[in-house]
Structure formats: C-alpha cells, structure tokens
N, C-alpha and C. Protein backbone atom coordinates (compact mmCIF):
# COMPACT_ATOMS: atom_id res chain seq x y z
N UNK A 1 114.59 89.47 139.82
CA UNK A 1 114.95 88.57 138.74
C UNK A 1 115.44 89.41 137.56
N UNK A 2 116.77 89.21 136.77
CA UNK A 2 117.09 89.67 136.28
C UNK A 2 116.48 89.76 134.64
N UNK A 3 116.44 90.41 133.76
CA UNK A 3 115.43 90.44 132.71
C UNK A 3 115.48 89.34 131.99
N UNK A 4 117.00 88.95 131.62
CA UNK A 4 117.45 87.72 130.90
C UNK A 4 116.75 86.56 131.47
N UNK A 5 116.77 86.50 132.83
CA UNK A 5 116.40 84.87 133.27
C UNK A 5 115.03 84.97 132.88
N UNK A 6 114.00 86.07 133.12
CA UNK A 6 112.50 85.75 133.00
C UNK A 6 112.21 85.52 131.42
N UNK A 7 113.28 86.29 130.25
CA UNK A 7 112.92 85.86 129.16
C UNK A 7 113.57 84.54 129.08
N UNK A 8 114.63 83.95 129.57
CA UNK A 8 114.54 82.05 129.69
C UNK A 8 113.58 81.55 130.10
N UNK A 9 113.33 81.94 131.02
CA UNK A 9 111.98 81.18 131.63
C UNK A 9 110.74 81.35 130.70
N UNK A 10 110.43 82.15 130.03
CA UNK A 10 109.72 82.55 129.01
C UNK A 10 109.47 81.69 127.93
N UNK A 11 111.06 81.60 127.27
CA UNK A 11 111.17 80.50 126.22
C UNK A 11 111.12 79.49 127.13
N UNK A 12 110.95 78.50 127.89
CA UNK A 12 110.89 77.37 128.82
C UNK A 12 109.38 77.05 128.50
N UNK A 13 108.75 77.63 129.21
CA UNK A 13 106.91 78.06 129.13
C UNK A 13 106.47 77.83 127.78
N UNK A 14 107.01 78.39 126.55
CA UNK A 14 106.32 78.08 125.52
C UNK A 14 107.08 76.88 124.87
N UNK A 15 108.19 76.26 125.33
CA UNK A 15 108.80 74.57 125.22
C UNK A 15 107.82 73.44 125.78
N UNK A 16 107.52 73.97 126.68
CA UNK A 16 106.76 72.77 127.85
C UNK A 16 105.34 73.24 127.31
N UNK A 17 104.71 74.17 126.95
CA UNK A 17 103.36 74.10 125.96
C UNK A 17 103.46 73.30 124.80
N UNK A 18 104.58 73.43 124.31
CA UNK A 18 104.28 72.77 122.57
C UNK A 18 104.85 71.30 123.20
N UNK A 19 105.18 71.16 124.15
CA UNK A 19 105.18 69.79 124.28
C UNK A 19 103.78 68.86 124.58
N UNK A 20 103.06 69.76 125.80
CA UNK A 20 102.11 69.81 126.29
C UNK A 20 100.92 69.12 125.12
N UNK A 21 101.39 69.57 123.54
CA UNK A 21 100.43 69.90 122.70
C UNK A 21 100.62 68.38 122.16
N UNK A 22 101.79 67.35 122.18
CA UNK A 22 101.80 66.72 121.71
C UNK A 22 101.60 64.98 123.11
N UNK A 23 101.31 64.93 123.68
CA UNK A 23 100.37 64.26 124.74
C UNK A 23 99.62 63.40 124.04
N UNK A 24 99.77 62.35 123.52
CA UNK A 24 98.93 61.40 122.85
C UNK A 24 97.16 61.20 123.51
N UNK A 25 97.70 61.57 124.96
CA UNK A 25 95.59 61.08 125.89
C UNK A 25 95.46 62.70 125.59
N UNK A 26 93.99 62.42 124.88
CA UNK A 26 92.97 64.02 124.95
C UNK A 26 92.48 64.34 125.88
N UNK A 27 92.71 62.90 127.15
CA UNK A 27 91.93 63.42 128.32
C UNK A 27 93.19 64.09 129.18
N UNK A 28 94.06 63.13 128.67
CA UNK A 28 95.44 64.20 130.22
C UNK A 28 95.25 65.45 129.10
N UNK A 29 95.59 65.44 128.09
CA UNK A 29 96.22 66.85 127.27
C UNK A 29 95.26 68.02 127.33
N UNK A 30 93.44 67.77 127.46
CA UNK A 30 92.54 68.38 127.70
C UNK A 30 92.50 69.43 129.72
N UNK A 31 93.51 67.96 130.14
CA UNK A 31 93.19 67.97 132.17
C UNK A 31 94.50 68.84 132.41
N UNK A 32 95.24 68.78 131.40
CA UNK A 32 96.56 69.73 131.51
C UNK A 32 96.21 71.29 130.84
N UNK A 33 95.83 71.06 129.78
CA UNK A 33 95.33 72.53 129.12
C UNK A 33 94.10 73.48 130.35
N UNK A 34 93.14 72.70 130.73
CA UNK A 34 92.37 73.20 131.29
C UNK A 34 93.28 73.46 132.93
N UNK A 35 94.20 73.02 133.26
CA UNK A 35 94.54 73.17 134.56
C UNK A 35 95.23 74.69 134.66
N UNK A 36 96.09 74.60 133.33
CA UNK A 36 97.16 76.01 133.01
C UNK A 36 96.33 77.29 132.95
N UNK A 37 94.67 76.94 131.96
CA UNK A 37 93.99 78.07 132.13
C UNK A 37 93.48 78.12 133.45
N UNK A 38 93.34 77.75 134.16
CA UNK A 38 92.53 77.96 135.52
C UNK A 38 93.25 78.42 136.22
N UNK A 39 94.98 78.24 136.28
CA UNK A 39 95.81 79.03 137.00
C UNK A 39 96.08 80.30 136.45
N UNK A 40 96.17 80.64 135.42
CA UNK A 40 96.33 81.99 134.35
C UNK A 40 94.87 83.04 134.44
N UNK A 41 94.06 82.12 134.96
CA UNK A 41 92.54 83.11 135.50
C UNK A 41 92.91 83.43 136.26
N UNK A 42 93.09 82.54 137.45
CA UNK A 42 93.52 83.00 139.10
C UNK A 42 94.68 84.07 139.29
N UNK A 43 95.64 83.57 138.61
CA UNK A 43 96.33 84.46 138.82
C UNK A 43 96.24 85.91 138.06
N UNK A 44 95.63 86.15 136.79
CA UNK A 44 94.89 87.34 136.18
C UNK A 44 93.89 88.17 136.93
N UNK A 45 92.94 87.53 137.68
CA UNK A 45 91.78 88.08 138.54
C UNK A 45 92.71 88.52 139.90
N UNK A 46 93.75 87.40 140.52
CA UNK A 46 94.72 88.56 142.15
C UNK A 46 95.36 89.57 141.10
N UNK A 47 95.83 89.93 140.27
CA UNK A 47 96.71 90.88 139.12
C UNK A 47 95.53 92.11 139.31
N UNK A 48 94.41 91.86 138.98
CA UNK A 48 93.36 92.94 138.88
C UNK A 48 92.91 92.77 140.20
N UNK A 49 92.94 92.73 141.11
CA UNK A 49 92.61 92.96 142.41
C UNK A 49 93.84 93.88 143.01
N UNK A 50 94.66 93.56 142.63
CA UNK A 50 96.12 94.42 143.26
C UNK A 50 96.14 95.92 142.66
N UNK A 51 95.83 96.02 141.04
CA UNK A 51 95.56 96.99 140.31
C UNK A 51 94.49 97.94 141.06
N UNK A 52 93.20 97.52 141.29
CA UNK A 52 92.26 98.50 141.99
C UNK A 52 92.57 98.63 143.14
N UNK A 53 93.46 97.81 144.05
CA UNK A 53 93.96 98.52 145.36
C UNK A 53 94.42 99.48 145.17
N UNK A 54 95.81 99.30 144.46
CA UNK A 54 96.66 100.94 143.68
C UNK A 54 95.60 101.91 143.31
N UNK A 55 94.43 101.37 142.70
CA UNK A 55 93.78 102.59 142.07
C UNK A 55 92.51 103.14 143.52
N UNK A 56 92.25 102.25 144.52
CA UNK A 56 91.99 102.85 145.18
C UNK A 56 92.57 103.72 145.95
N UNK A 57 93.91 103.52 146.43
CA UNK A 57 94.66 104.24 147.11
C UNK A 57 95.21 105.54 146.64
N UNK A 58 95.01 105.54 144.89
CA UNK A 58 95.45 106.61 144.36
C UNK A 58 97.19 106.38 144.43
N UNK A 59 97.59 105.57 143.90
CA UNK A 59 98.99 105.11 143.90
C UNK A 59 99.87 105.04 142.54
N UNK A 60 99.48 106.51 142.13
CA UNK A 60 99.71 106.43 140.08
C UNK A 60 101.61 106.30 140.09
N UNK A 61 102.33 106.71 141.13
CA UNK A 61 103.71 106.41 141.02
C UNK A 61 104.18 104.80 141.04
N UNK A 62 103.07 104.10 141.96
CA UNK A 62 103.59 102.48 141.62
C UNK A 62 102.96 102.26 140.37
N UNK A 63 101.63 102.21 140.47
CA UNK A 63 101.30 101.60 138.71
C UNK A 63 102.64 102.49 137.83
N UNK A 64 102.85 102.95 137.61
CA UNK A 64 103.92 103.93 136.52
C UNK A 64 105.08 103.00 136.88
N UNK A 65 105.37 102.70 138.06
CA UNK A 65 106.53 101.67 137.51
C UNK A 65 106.37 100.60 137.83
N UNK A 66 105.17 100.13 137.74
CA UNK A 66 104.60 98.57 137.56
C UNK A 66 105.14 98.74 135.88
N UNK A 67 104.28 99.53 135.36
CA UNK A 67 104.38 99.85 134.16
C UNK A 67 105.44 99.64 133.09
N UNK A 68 106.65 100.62 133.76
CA UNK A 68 107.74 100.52 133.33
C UNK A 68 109.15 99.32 133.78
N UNK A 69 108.18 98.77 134.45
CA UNK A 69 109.05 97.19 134.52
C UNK A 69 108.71 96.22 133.61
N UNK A 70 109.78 95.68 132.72
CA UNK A 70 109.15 94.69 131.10
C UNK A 70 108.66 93.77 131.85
N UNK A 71 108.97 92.94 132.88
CA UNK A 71 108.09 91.64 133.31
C UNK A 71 106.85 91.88 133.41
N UNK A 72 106.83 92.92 134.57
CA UNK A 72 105.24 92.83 134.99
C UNK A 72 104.47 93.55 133.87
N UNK A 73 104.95 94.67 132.67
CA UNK A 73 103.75 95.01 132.28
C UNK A 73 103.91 93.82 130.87
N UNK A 74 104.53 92.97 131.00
CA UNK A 74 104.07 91.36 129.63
C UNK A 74 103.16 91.26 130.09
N UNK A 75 103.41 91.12 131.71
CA UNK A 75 102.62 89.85 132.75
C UNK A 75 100.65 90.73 132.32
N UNK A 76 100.85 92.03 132.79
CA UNK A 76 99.70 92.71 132.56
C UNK A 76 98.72 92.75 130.87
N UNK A 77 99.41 92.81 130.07
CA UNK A 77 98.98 92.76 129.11
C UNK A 77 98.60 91.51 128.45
N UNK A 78 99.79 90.61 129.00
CA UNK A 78 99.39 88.91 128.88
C UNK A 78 97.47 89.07 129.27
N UNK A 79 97.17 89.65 130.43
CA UNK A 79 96.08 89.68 131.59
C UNK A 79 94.98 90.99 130.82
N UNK A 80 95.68 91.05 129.69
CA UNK A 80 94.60 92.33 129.52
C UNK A 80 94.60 93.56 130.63
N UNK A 81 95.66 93.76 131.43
CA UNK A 81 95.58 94.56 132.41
C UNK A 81 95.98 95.74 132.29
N UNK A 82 96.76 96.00 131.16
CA UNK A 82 97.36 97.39 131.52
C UNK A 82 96.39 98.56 131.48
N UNK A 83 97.01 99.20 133.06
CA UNK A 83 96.35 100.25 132.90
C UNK A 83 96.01 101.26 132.17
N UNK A 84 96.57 101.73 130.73
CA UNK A 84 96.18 102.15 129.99
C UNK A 84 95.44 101.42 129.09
N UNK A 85 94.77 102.13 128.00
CA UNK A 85 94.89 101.59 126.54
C UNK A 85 95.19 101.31 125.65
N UNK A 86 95.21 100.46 124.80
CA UNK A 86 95.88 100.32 123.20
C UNK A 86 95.56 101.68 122.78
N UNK A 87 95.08 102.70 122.46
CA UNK A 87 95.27 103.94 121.69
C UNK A 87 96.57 104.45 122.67
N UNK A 88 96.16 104.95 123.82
CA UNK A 88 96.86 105.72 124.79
C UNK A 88 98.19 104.89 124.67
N UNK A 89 98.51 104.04 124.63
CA UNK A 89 99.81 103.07 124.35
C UNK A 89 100.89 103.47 123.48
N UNK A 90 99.68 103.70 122.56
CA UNK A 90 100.03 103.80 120.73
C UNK A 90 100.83 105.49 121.05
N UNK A 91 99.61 106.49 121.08
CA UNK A 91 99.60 107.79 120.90
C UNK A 91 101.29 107.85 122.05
N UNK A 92 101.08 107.26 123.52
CA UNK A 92 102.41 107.33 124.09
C UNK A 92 103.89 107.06 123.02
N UNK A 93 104.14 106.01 122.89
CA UNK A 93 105.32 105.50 122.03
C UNK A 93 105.40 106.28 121.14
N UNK A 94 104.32 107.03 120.24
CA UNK A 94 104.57 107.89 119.08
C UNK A 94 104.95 109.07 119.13
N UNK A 95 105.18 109.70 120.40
CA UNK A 95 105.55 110.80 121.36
C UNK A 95 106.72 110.44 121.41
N UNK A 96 106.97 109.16 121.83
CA UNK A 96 108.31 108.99 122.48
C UNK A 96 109.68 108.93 121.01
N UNK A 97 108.77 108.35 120.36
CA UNK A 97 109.69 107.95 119.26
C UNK A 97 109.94 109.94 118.11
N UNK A 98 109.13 110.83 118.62
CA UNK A 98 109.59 112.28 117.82
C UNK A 98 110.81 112.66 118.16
N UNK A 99 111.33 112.69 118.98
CA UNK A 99 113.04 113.17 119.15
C UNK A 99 114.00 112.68 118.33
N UNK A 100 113.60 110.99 118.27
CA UNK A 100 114.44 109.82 118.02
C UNK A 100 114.45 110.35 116.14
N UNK A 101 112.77 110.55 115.87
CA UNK A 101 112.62 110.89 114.41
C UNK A 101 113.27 111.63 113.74
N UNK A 102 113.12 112.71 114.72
CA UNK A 102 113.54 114.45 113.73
C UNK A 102 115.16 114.35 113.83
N UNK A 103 115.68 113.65 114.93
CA UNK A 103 117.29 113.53 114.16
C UNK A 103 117.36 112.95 113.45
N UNK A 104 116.41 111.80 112.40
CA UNK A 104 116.63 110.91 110.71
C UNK A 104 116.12 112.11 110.09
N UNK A 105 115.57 112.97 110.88
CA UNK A 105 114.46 114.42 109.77
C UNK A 105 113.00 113.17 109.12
N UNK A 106 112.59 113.24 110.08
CA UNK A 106 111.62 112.09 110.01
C UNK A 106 110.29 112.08 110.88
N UNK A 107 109.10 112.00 110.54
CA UNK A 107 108.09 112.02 111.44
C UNK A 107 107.02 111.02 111.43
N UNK A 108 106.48 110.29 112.07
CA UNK A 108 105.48 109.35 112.08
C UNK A 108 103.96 110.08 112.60
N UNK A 109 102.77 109.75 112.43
CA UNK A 109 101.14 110.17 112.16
C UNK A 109 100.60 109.24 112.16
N UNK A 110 99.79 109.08 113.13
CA UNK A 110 98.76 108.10 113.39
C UNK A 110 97.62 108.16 112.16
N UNK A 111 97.18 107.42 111.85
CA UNK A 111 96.12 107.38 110.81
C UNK A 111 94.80 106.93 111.15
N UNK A 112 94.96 105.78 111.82
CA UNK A 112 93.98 104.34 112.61
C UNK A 112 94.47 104.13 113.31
N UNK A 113 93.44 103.16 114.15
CA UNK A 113 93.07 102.47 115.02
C UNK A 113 92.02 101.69 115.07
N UNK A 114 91.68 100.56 114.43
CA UNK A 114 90.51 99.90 114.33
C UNK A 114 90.81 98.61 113.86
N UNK A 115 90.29 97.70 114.80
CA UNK A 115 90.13 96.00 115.12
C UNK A 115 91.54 95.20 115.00
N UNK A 116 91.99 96.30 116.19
CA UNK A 116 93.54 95.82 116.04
C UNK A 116 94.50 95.77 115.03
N UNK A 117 94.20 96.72 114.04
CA UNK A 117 95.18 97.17 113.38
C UNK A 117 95.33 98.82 113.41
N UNK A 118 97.10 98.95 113.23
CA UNK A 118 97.54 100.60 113.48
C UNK A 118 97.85 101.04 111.75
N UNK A 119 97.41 102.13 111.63
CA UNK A 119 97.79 102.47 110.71
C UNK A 119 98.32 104.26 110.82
N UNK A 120 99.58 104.04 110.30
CA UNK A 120 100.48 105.32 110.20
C UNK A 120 101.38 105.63 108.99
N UNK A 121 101.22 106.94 109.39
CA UNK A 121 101.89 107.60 107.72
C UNK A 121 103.73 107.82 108.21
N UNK A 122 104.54 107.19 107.97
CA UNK A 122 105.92 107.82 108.14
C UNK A 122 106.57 108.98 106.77
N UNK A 123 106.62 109.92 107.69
CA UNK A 123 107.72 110.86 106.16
C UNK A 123 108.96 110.63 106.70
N UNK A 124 109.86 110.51 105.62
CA UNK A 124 111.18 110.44 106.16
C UNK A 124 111.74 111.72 105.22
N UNK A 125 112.03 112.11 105.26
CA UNK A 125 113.18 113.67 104.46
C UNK A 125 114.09 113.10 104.44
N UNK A 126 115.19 112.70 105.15
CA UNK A 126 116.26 112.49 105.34
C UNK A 126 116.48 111.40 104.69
N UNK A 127 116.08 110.03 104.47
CA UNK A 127 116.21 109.16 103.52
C UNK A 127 116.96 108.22 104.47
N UNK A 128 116.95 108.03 105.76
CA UNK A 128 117.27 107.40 106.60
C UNK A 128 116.60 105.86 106.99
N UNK A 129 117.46 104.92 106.76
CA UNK A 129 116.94 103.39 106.72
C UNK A 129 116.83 103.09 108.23
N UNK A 130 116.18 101.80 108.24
CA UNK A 130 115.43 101.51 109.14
C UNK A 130 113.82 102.19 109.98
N UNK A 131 113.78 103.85 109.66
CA UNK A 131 112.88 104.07 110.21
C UNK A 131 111.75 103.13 110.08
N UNK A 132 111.00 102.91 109.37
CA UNK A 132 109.77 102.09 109.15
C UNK A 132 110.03 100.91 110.44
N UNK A 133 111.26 100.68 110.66
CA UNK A 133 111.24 99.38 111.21
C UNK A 133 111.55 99.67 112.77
N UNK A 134 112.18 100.95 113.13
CA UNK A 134 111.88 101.35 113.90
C UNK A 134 110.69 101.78 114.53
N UNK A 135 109.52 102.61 113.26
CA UNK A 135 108.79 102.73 114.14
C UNK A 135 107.24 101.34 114.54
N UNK A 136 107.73 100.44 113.34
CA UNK A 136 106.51 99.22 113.44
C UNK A 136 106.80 98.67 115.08
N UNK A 137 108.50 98.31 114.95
CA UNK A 137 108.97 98.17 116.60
C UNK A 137 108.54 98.68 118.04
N UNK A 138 108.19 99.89 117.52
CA UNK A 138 108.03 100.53 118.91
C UNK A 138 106.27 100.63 119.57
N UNK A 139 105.52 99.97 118.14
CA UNK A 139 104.30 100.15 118.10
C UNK A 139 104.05 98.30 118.98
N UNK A 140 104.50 97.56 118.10
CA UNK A 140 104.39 96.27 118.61
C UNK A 140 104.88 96.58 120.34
N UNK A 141 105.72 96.75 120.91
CA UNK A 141 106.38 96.61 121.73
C UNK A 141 105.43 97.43 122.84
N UNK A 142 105.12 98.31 122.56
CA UNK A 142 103.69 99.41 123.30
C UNK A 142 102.51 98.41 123.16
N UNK A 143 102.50 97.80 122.24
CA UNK A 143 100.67 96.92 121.99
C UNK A 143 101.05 95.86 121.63
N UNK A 144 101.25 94.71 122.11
CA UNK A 144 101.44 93.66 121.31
C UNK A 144 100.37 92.73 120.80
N UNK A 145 99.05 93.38 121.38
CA UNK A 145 97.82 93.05 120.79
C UNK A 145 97.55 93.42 119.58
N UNK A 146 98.25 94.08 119.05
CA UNK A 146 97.97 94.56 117.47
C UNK A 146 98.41 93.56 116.74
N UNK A 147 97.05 93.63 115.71
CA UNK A 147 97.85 91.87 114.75
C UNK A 147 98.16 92.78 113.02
N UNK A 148 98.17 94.25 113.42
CA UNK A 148 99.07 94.35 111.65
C UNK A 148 99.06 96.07 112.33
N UNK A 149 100.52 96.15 111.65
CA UNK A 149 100.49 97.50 111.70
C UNK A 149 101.28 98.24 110.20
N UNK A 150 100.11 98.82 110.17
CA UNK A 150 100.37 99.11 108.34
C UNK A 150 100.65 100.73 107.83
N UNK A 151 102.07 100.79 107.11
CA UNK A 151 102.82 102.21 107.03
C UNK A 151 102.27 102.45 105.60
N UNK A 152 101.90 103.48 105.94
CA UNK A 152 102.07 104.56 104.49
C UNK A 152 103.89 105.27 104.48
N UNK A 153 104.25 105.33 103.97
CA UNK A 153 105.95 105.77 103.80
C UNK A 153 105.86 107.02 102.58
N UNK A 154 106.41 107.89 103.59
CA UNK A 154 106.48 108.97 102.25
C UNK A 154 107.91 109.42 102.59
N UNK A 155 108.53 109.15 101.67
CA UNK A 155 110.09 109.73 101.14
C UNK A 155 110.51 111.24 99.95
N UNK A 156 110.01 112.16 100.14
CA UNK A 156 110.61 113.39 99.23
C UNK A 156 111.28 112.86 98.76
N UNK A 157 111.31 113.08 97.11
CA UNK A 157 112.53 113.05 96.71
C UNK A 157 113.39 114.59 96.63
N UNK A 158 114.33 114.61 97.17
CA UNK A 158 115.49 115.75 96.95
C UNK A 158 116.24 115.69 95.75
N UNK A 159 115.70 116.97 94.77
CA UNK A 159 116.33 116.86 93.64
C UNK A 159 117.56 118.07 93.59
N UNK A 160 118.56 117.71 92.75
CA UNK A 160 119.63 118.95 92.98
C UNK A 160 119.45 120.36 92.18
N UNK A 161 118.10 120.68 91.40
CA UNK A 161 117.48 122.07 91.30
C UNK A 161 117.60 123.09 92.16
N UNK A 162 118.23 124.09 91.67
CA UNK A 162 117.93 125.14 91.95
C UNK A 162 117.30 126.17 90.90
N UNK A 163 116.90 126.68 91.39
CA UNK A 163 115.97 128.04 90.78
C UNK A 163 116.58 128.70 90.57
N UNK A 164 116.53 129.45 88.86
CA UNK A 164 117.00 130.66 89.16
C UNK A 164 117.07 132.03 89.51
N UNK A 165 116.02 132.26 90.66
CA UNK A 165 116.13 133.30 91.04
C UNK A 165 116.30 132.78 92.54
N UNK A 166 116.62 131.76 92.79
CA UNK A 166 117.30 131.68 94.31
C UNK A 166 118.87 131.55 94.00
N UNK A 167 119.55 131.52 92.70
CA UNK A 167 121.04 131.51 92.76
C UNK A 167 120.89 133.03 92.03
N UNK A 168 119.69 133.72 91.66
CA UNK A 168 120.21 135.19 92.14
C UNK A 168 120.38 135.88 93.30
N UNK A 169 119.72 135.53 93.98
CA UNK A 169 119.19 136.08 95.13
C UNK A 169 120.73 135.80 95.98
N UNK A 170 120.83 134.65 96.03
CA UNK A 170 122.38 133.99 96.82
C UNK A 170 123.25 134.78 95.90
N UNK A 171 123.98 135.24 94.38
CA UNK A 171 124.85 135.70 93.86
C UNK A 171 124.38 137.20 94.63
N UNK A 172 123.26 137.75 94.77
CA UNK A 172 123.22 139.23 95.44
C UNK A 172 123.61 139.51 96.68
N UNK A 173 123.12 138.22 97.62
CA UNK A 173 123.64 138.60 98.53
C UNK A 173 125.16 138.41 98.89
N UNK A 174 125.94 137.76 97.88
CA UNK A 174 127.24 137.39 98.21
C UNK A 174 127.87 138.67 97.58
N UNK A 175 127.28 139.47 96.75
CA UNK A 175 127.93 140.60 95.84
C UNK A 175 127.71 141.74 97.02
N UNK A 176 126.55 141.68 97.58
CA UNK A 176 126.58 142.76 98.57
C UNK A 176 127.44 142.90 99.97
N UNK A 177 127.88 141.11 100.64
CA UNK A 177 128.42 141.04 101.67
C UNK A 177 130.27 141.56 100.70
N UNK A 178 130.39 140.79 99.60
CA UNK A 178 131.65 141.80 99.31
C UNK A 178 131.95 143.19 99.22
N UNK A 179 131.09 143.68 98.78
CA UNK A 179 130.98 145.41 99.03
C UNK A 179 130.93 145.83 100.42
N UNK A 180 130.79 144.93 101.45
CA UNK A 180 130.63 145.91 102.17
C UNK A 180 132.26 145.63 103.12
C-alpha cells in the first residue's frame, strides 16, 4: 500500500470516529466505541505477539525495517509497541538531525526527559531560520507521545569587532607574506 493511500485511509478513520461521536443512542454510540476498542486490543496484543517471535528468533534486521516503514511503526506506537524507547527515539533523531545541523552551523542538546515532555537547548551560530522547527519536527515525528517539547534557543550574536591586535597580527602577517 502506497504511503498516500494509508494516510487517506487514516483521515477516513478519524471522519467515521467524529461521526461515530455524534450517534444520538448512548447505547449504540457506547456498543460502537466499545466494539473499536476491543478490536484495537486484539489487534495490539497479535502486534506484540509477532514482535516477541522476531525477538525470539533474534530477527533485529526485520524489526529495523518494521521500524523504518511509516505505516507499521504509527501502527506500533499507536500499540505502544515500538521496540525501542521514547529516550532511545529521542537520543536516535538527535543524532540524525547533527549533519543536517552543522551545515546551518547549528547544534541541538538534550536537556530532559520527564512526563512526556522533551526539553532541548538549540545553538544556532549561523542565524539560520527554521531550525527550531526543524528540530521540534523531528522530535514529534520520533515520539509522538510527547505532549510538549520545549527549546531553549541560543543565537550568538556576531558582532563586526575586531580587535586590535588581531588586525595586527593579520597586517603582520600580510607585511611578512609581501617580503617574502
């Protein structure tokens, strides 16, 4: 299934809930609510039965791209399943996102982790927009169990000072590369 159709089907699911919600009988709207959770158990509990097969078999290349498929790891985290953790999640993506950083000249630092909220320090040097929003993005998207993720932002300011004994130092060495 291609990614697009499961996020239609996605928005579909939460159409036919909020419809679900408006059901005038408390007894159908109660016999419908309770039916959806009983299938979302069932099918959560075969999800974690399939998981400890892999983990009995020692099968870390399928979980890894159970993982790295967006359906199934929603589907897992929907389920509380992923095989990692919310830290290990976190600490991953914040790895992933240093390459992406240091070309804005930019670095992100974990701070917290506690009762579902992240807290991180971004420096940016470079003065490059969007980071913050890049990196709140990449945090949600790794955990979407996190209900706040809160930046400290530190921006240098770059002032156009120079010292003057670093525009001696530069006039010496430019007086010496002419002499020679």
């Amino acid at each position: 299934m291609a990614d697009e159709a499961w996020e239609v089907d996605s928005l579909e699911i939460e159409a036919q809930v909020q419809r679900l919600q408006t059901i005038a009988d408390p007894i159908a709207r109660a016999t419908a609510t309770e039916l959806i959770a009983s299938v979302l158990q069932l099918h959560g509990a075969a999800l974690q039965r399939i998981l400890e097969i892999l983990e009995e078999r020692r099968e870390p290349a399928i979980t890894a791209a159970l993982d790295a498929d967006p359906l199934v790891r929603s589907i897992l985290l929907l389920h509380d399943l992923h095989p990692q953790s919310t830290a290990e999640r976190i600490f991953g993506v914040l790895r992933e996102l240093e390459g992406r950083l240091k070309k804005r000249d930019a670095s992100v630092e974990l701070l917290s982790l506690e009762d579902r909220v992240v807290k991180v320090r971004v420096v940016n040097r470079g003065g490059s927009s969007g980071v913050q929003a890049l990196v709140e993005e990449a945090i949600r998207d790794a955990a979407p169990e996190i209900s706040n993720v809160e930046i400290e932002s530190i921006s240098p300011i770059r002032s156009g000072f120079v010292s003057l004994d670093a525009l001696r130092e530069g006039a010496m060495a430019t007086a010496a590369r002419v002499q020679d």
